[in-house]
C-alpha atoms as a PDB file:
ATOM      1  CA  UNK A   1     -24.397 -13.824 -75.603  1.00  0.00           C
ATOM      2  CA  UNK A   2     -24.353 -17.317 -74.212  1.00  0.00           C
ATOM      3  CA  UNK A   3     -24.903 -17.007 -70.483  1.00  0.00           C
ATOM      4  CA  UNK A   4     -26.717 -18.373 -67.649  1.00  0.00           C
ATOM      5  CA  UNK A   5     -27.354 -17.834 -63.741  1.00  0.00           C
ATOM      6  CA  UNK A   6     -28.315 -20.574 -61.336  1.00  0.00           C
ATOM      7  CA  UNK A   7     -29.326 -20.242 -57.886  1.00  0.00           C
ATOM      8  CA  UNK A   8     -29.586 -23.779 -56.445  1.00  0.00           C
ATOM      9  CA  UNK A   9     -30.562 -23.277 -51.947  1.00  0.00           C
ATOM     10  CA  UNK A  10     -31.487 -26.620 -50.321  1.00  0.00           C
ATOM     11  CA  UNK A  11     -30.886 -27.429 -46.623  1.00  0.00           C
ATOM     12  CA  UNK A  12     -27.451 -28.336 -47.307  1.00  0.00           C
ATOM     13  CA  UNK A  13     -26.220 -25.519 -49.934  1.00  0.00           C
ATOM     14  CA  UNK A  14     -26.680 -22.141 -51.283  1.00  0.00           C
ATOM     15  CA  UNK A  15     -25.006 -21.344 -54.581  1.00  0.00           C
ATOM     16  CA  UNK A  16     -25.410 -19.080 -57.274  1.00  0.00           C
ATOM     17  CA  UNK A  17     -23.590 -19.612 -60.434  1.00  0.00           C
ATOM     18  CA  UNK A  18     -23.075 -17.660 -63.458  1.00  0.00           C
ATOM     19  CA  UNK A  19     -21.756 -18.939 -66.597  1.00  0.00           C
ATOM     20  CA  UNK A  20     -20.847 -16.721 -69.848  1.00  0.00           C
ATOM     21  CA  UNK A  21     -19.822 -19.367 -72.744  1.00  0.00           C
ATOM     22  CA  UNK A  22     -18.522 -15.995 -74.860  1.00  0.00           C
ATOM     23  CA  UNK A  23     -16.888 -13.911 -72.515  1.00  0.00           C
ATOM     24  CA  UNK A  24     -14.464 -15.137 -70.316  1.00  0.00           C
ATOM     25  CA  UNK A  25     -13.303 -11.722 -68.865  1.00  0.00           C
ATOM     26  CA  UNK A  26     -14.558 -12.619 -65.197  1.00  0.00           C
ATOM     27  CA  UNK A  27     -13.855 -15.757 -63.210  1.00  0.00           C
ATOM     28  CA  UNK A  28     -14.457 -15.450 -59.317  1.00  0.00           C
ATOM     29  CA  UNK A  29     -14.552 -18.457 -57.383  1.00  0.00           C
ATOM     30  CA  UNK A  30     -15.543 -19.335 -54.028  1.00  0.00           C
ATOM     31  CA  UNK A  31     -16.787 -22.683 -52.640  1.00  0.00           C
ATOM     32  CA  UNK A  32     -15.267 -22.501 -49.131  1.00  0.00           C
ATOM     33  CA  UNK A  33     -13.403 -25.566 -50.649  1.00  0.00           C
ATOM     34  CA  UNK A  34      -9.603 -24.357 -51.664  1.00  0.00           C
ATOM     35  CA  UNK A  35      -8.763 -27.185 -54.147  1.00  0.00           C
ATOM     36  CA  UNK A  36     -12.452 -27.146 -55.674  1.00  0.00           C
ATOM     37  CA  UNK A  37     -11.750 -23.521 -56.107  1.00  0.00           C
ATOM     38  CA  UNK A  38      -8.766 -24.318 -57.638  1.00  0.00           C
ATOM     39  CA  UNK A  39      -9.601 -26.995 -60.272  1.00  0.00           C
ATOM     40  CA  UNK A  40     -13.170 -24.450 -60.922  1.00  0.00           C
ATOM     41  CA  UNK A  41     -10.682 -22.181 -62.106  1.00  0.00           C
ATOM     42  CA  UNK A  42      -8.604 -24.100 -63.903  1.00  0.00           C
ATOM     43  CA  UNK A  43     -11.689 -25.604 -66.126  1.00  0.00           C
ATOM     44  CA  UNK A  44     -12.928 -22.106 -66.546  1.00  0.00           C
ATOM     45  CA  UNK A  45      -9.319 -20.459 -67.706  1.00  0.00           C
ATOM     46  CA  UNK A  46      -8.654 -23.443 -69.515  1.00  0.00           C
ATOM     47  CA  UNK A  47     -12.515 -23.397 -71.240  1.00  0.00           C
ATOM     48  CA  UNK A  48     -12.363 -19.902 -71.782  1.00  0.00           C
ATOM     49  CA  UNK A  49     -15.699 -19.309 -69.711  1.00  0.00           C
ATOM     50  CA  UNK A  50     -16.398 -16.523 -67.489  1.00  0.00           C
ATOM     51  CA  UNK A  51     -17.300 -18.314 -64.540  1.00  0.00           C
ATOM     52  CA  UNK A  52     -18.879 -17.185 -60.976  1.00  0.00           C
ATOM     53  CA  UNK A  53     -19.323 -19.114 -58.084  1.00  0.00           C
ATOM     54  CA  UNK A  54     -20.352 -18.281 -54.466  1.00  0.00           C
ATOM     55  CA  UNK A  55     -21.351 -21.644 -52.770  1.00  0.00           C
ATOM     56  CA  UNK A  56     -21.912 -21.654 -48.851  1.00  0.00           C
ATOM     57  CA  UNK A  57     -22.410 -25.186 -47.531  1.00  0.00           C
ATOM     58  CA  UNK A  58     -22.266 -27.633 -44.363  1.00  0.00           C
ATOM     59  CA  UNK A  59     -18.444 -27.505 -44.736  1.00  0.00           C
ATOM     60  CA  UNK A  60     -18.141 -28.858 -41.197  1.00  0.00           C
ATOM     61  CA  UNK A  61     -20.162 -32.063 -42.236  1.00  0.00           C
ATOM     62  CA  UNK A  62     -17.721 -32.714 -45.278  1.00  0.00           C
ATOM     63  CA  UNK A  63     -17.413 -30.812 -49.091  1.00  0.00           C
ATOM     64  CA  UNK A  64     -19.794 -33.769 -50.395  1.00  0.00           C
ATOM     65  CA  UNK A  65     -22.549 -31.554 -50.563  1.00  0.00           C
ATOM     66  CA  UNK A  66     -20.997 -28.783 -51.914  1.00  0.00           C
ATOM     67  CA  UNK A  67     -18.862 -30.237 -54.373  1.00  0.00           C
ATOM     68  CA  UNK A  68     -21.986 -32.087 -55.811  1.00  0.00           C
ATOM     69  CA  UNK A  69     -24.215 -29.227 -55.388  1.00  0.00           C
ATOM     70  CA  UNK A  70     -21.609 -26.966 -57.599  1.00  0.00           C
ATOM     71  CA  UNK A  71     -21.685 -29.853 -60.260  1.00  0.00           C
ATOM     72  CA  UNK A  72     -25.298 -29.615 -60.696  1.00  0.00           C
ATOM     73  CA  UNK A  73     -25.718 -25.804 -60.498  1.00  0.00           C
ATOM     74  CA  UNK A  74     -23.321 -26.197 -63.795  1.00  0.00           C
ATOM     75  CA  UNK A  75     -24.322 -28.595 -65.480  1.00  0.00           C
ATOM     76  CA  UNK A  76     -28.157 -26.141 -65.072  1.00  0.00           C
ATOM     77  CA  UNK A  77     -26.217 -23.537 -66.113  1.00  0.00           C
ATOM     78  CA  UNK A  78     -24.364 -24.770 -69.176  1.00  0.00           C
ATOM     79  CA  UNK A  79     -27.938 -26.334 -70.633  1.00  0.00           C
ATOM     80  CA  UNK A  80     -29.357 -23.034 -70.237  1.00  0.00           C
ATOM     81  CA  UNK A  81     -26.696 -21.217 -71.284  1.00  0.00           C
ATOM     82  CA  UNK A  82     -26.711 -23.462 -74.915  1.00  0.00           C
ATOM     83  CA  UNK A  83     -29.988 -22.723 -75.325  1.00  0.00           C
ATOM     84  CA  UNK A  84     -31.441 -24.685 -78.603  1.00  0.00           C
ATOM     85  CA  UNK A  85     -27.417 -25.843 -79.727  1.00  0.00           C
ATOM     86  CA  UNK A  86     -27.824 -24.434 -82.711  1.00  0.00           C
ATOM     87  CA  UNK A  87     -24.455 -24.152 -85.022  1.00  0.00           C
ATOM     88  CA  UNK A  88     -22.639 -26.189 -82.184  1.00  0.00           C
ATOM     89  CA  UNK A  89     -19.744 -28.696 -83.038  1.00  0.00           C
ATOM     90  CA  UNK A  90     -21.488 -30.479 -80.364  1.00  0.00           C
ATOM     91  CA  UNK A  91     -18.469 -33.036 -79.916  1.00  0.00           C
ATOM     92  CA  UNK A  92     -15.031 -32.024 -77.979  1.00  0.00           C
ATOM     93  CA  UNK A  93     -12.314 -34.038 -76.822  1.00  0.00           C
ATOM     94  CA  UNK A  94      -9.187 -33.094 -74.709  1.00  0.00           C
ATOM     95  CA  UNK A  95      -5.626 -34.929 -73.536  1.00  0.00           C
ATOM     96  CA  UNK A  96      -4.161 -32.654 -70.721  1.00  0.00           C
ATOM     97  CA  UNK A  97      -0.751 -33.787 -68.875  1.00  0.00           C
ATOM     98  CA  UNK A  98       0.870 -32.313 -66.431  1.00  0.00           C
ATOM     99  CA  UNK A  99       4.124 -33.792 -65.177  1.00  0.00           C
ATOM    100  CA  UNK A 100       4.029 -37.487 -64.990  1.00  0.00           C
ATOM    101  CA  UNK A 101      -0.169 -37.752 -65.473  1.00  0.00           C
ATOM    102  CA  UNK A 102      -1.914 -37.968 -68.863  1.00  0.00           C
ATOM    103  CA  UNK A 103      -5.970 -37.548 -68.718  1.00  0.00           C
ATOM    104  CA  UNK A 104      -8.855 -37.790 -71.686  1.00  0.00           C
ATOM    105  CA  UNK A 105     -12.087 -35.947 -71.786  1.00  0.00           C
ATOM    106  CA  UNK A 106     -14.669 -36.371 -74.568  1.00  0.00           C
ATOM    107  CA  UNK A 107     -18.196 -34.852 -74.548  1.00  0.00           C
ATOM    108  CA  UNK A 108     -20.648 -34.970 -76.471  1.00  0.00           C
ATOM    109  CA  UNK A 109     -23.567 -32.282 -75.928  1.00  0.00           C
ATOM    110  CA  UNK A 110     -26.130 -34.839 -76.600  1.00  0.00           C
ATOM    111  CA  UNK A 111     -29.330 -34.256 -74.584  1.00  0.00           C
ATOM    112  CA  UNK A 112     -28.356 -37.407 -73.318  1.00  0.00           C
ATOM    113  CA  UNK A 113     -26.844 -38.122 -69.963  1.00  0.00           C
ATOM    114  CA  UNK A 114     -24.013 -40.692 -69.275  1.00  0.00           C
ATOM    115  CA  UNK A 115     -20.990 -40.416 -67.538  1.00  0.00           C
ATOM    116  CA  UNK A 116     -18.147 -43.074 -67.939  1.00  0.00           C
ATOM    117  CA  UNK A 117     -15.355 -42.179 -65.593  1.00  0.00           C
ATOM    118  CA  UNK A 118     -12.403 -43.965 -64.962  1.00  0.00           C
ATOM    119  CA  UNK A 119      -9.411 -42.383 -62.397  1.00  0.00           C
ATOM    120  CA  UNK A 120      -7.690 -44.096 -59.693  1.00  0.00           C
ATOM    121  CA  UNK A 121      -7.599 -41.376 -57.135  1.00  0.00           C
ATOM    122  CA  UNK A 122      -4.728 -42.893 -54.366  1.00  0.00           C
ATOM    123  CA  UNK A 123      -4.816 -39.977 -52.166  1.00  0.00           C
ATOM    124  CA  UNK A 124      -7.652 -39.879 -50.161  1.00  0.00           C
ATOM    125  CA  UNK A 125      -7.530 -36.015 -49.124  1.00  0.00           C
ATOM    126  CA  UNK A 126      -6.193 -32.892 -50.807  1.00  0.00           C
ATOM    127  CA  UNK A 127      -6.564 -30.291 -48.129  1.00  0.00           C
ATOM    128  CA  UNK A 128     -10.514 -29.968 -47.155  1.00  0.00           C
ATOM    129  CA  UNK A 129     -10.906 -32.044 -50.180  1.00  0.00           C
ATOM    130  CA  UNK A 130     -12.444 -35.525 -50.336  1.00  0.00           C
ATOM    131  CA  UNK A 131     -10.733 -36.544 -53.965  1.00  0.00           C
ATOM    132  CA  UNK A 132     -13.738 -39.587 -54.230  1.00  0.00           C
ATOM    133  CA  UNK A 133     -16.206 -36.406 -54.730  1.00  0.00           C
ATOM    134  CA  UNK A 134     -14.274 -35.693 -57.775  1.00  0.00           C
ATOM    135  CA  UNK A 135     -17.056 -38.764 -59.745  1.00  0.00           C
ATOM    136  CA  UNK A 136     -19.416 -37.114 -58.152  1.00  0.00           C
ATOM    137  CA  UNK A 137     -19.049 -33.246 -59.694  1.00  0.00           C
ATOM    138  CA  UNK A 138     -18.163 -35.157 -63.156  1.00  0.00           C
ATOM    139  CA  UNK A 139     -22.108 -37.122 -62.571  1.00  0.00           C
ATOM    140  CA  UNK A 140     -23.985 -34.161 -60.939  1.00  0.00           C
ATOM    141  CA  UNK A 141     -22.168 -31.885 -64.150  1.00  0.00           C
ATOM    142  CA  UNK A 142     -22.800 -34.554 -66.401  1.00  0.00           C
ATOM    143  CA  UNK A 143     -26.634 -35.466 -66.176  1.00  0.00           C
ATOM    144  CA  UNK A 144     -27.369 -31.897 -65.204  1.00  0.00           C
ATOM    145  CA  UNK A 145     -26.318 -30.749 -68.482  1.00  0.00           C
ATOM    146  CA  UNK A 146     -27.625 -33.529 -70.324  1.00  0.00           C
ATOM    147  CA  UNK A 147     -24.161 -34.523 -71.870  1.00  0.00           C
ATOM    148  CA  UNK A 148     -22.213 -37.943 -72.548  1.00  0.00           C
ATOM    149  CA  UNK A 149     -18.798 -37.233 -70.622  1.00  0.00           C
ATOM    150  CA  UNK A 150     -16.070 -39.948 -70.879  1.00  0.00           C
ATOM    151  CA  UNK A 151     -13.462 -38.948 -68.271  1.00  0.00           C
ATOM    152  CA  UNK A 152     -10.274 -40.928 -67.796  1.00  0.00           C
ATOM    153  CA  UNK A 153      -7.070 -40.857 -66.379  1.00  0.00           C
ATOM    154  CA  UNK A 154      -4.789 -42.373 -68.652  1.00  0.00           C
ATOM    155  CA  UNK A 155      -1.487 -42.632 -66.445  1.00  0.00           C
ATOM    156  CA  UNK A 156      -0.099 -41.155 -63.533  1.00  0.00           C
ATOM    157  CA  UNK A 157       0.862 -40.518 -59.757  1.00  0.00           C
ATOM    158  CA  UNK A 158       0.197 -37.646 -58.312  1.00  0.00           C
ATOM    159  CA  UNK A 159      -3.172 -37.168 -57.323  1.00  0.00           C
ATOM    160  CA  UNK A 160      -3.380 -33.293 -57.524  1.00  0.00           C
ATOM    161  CA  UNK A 161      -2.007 -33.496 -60.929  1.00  0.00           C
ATOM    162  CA  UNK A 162      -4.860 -36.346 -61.985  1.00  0.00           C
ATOM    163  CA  UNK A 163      -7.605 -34.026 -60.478  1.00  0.00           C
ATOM    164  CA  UNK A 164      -6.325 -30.976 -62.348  1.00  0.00           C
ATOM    165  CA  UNK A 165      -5.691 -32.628 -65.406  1.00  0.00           C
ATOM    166  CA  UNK A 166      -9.878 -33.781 -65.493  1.00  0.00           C
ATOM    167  CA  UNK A 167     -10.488 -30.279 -65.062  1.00  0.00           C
ATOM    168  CA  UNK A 168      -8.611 -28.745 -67.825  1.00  0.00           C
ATOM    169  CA  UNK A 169      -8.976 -31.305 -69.821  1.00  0.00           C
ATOM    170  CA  UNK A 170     -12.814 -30.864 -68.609  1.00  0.00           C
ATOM    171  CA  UNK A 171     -12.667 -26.903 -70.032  1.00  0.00           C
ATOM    172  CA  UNK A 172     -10.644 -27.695 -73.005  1.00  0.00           C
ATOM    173  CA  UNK A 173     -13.001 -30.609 -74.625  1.00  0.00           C
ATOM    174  CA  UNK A 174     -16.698 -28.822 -73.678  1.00  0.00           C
ATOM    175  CA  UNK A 175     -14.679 -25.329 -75.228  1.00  0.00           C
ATOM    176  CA  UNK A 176     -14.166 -27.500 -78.728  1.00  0.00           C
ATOM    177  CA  UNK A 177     -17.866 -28.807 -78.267  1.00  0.00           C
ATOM    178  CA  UNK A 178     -19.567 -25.507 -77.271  1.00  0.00           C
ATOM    179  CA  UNK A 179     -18.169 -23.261 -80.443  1.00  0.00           C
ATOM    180  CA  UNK A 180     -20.329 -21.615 -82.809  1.00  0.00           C
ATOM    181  CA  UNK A 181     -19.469 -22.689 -86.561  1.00  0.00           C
ATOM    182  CA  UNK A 182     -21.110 -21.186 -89.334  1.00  0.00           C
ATOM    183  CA  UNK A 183     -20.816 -23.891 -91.575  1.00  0.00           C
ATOM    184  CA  UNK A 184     -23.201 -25.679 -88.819  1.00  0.00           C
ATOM    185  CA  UNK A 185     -26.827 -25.266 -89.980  1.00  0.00           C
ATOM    186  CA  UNK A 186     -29.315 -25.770 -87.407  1.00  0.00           C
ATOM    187  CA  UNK A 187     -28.140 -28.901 -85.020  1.00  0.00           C
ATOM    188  CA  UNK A 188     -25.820 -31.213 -85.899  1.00  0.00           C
ATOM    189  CA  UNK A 189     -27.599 -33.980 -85.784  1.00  0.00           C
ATOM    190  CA  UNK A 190     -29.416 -36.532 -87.167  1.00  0.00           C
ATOM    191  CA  UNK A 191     -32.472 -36.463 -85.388  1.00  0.00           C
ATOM    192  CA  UNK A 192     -33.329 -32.829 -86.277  1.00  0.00           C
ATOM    193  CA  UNK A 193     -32.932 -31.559 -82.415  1.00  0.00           C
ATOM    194  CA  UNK A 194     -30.369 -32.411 -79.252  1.00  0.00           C
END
């Protein structure tokens, strides 16, 4: 079984976050944040990941820190959780819509960490939400777990909808790049290791 637990306490945060990449019976979510709850559990449903989250932050400074903080306690997680990539397809990509939005993720579970990520967020606030922390879950996830993410907003309005379409689209691409195939022998790659 592919799993992992992170416990990540600073000044600012304490979160512990389990991860199961084969065994997505049991997702439980809380951040203290409702819409970061919300698009958590969307990625993992979407992913098919058994997910667990309890984060307890400075809330009453802003979610900054614990929206980031979440980000890299997953991005720990999901390295761990691959352990040595062997068999992986190693690439995933995803288009999600969702009304009147269309959004892109592509990963690639490199060892290397990028992020390219390209949404034009016009609402400000989604309840206790700050939507510019958004880039900074995708960054903290992104060189955390040592992946190249390319996430995009293609078209849209709604701001909810662009969010949540990042997020499934988020689960759906690192679900293609995460799954075993036997055909796969040792790491697909080049180099001999990633």
């Amino acid at each position: 079984m592919r799993e992992a637990t992170v416990k990540r306490n600073t000044n600012e945060t304490q979160i512990e976050l389990s991860l199961n990449l084969d065994d997505y019976d049991t997702i439980s979510i809380d951040t203290g944040i409702g819409f970061l709850n919300h698009m958590l559990d969307a990625f993992a449903r979407h992913g098919r990941f058994g997910l667990v989250v309890k984060a307890n932050g400075d809330l009453n400074v802003d979610p900054h820190h614990t929206t980031e903080d979440v980000g890299i306690a997953l991005g720990m997680a999901l390295k761990q959780a691959l352990g040595n990539k062997e068999g992986i397809e190693r690439f995933g990509s995803a288009l999600i819509p969702l009304d009147e939005t269309l959004s892109r993720v592509v990963i690639d579970l490199s060892g290397r960490s990028y992020l390219v990520f390209k949404a034009d967020l016009t609402n400000p606030r989604l309840g206790d939400y700050d939507t510019e922390v958004t880039e900074d879950f995708f960054q903290a996830f992104a060189f955390n777990a040592e992946l190249n993410l390319h996430a995009e907003v293609l078209y849209g309005r709604n701001t909810h909808h662009k969010i949540e379409t990042l997020f499934k689209a988020l689960g759906r691409a690192l679900r293609a790049a995460v799954t075993i195939n036997p055909e796969i022998k040792g790491v697909p790659s080049t180099k001999g290791v990633i």
